[in-house]
Protein backbone atom coordinates (compact mmCIF):
# COMPACT_ATOMS: atom_id res chain seq x y z
CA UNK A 1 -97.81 33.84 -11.38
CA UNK A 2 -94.49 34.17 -13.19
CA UNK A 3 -93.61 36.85 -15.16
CA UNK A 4 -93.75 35.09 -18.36
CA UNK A 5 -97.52 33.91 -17.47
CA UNK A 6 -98.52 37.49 -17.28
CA UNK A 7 -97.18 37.95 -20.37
CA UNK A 8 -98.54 35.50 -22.25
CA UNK A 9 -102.00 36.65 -21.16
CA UNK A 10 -101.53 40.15 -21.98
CA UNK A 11 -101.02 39.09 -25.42
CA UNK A 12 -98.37 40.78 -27.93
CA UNK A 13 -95.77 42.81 -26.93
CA UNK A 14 -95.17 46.41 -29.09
CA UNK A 15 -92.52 44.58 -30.62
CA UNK A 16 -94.48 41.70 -32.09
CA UNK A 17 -97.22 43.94 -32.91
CA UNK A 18 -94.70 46.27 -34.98
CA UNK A 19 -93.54 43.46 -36.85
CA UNK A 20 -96.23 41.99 -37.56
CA UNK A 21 -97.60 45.40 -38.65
CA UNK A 22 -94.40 45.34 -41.05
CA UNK A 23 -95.19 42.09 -42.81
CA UNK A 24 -97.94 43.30 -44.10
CA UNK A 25 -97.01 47.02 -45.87
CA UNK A 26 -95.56 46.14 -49.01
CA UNK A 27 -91.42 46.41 -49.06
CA UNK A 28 -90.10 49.92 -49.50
CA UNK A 29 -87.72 50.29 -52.34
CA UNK A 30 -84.91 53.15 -52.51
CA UNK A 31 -84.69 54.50 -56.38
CA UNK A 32 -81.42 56.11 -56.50
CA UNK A 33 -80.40 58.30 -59.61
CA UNK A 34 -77.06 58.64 -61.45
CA UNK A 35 -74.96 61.29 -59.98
CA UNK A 36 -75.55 64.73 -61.90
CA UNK A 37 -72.91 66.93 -62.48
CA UNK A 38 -72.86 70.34 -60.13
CA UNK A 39 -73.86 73.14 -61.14
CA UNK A 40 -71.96 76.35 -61.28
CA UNK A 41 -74.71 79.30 -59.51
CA UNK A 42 -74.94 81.57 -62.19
CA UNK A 43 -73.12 85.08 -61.97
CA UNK A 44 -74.41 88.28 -63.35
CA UNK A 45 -71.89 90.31 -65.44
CA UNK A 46 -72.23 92.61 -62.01
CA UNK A 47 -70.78 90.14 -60.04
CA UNK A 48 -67.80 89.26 -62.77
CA UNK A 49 -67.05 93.07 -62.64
CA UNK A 50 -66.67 93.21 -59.43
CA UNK A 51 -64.95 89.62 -58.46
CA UNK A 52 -62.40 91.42 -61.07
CA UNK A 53 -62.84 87.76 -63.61
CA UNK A 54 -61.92 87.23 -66.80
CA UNK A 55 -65.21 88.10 -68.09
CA UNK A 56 -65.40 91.60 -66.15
CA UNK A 57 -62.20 92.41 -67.48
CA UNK A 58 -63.36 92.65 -70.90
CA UNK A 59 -66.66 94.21 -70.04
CA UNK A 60 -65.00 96.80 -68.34
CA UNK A 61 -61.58 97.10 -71.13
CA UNK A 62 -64.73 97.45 -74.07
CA UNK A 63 -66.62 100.45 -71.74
CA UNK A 64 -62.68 101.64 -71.58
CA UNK A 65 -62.24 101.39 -75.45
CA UNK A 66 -65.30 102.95 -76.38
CA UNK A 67 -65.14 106.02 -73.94
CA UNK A 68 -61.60 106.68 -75.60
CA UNK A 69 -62.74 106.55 -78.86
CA UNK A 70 -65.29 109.37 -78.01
CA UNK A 71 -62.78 111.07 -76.62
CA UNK A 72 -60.58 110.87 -79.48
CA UNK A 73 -62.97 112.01 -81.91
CA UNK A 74 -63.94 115.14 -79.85
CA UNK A 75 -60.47 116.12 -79.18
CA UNK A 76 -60.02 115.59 -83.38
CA UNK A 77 -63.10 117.79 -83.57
CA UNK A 78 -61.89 120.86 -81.41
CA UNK A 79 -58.25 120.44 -82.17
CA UNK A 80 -58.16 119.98 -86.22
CA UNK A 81 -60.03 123.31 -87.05
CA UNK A 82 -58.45 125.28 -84.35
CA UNK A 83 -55.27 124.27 -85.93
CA UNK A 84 -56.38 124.64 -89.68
CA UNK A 85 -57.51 127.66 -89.14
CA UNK A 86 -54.45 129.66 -88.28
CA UNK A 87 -52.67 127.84 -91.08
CA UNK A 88 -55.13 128.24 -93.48
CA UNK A 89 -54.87 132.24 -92.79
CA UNK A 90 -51.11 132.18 -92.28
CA UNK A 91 -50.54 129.98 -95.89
CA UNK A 92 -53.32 131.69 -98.23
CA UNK A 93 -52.95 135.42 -97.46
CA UNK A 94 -55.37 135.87 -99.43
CA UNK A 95 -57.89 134.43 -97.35
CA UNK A 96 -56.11 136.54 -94.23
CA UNK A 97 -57.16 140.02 -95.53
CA UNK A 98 -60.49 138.68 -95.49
CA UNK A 99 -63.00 140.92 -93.79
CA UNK A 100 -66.40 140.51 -92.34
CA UNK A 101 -67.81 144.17 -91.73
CA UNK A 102 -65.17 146.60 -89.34
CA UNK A 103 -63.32 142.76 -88.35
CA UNK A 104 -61.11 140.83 -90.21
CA UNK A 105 -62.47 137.69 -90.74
CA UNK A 106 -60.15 135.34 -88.50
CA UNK A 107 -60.41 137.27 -85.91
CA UNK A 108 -64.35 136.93 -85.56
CA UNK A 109 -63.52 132.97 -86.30
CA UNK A 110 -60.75 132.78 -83.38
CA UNK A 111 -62.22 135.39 -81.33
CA UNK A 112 -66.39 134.84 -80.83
CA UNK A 113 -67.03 131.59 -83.36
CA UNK A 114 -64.79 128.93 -81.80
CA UNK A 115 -66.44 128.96 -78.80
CA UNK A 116 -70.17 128.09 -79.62
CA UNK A 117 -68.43 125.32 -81.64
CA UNK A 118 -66.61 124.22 -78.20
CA UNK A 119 -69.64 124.41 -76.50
CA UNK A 120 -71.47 122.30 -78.93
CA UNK A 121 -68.88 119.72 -79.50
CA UNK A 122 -68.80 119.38 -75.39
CA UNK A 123 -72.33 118.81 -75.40
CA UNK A 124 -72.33 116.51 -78.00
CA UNK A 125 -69.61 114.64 -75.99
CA UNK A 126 -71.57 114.37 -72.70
CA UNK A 127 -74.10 112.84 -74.32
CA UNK A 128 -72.56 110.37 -75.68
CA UNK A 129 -70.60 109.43 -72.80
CA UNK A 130 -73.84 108.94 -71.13
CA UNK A 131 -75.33 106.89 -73.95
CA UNK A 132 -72.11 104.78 -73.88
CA UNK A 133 -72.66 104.09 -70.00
CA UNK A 134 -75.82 103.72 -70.07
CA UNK A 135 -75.38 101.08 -72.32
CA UNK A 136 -73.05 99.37 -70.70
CA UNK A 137 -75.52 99.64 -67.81
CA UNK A 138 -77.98 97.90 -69.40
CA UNK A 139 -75.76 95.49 -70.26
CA UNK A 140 -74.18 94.75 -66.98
CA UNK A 141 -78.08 94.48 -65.47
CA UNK A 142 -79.08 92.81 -67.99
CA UNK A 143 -82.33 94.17 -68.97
């Protein structure tokens, strides 16, 4: 016996029998969509600050601004009385002969007064600072 013989007794090969299997699953069909466009990954304001963007930039110049505002207004706080004071007493004289028991009365302002005030105005400045960053914390995590 031949080859071929045996083979024709065996009956199908794995070939014939796949194809055959083929012809009768229905025909698959590929569905292709338009092309979308990419999308960016989405940065944090974190990130922009510290890729040194656009974007960071002005987070950080508007944190920049706003700390030098406080600063400017407590410096205008400590610096305009101290130096209205000693005009005040050295223009009205007057109000230089001034006196508040044994003292004159400018030299218990300049001497023991201006310094709670310092103290106070440096407080109030700390905590502002630390509102303002916080702020911009909150902003930069976004919570």
């Amino acid at each position: 016996m031949s080859r071929e013989s045996r083979r024709r007794d065996q009956g199908p090969t794995r070939r014939e029998q796949a194809a055959a299997r083929r012809e009768h699953l229905p025909r698959r069909e590929v569905i292709t969509a338009p092309r979308r466009e990419v999308r960016r990954p989405h940065r944090t304001v974190a990130e922009d600050i510290d890729q040194e963007t656009r974007v960071g930039r002005v987070f950080l110049q508007a944190l920049i601004r706003t700390q030098l505002r406080l600063g400017l207004a407590t410096v205008a706080l400590v610096v305009v009385p101290l130096a209205a004071l000693p005009l005040l007493f050295g223009l009205v004289p007057g109000v230089g002969a001034l006196q508040a028991g044994p003292l004159p009365l400018w030299w218990l302002l300049l001497g023991f007064l201006v310094y709670p005030a310092i103290l106070a105005v440096g407080w109030w400045h700390v905590r502002q600072a630390e509102r303002n960053e916080a702020r911009f914390t909150e902003l930069v995590e976004g919570r």
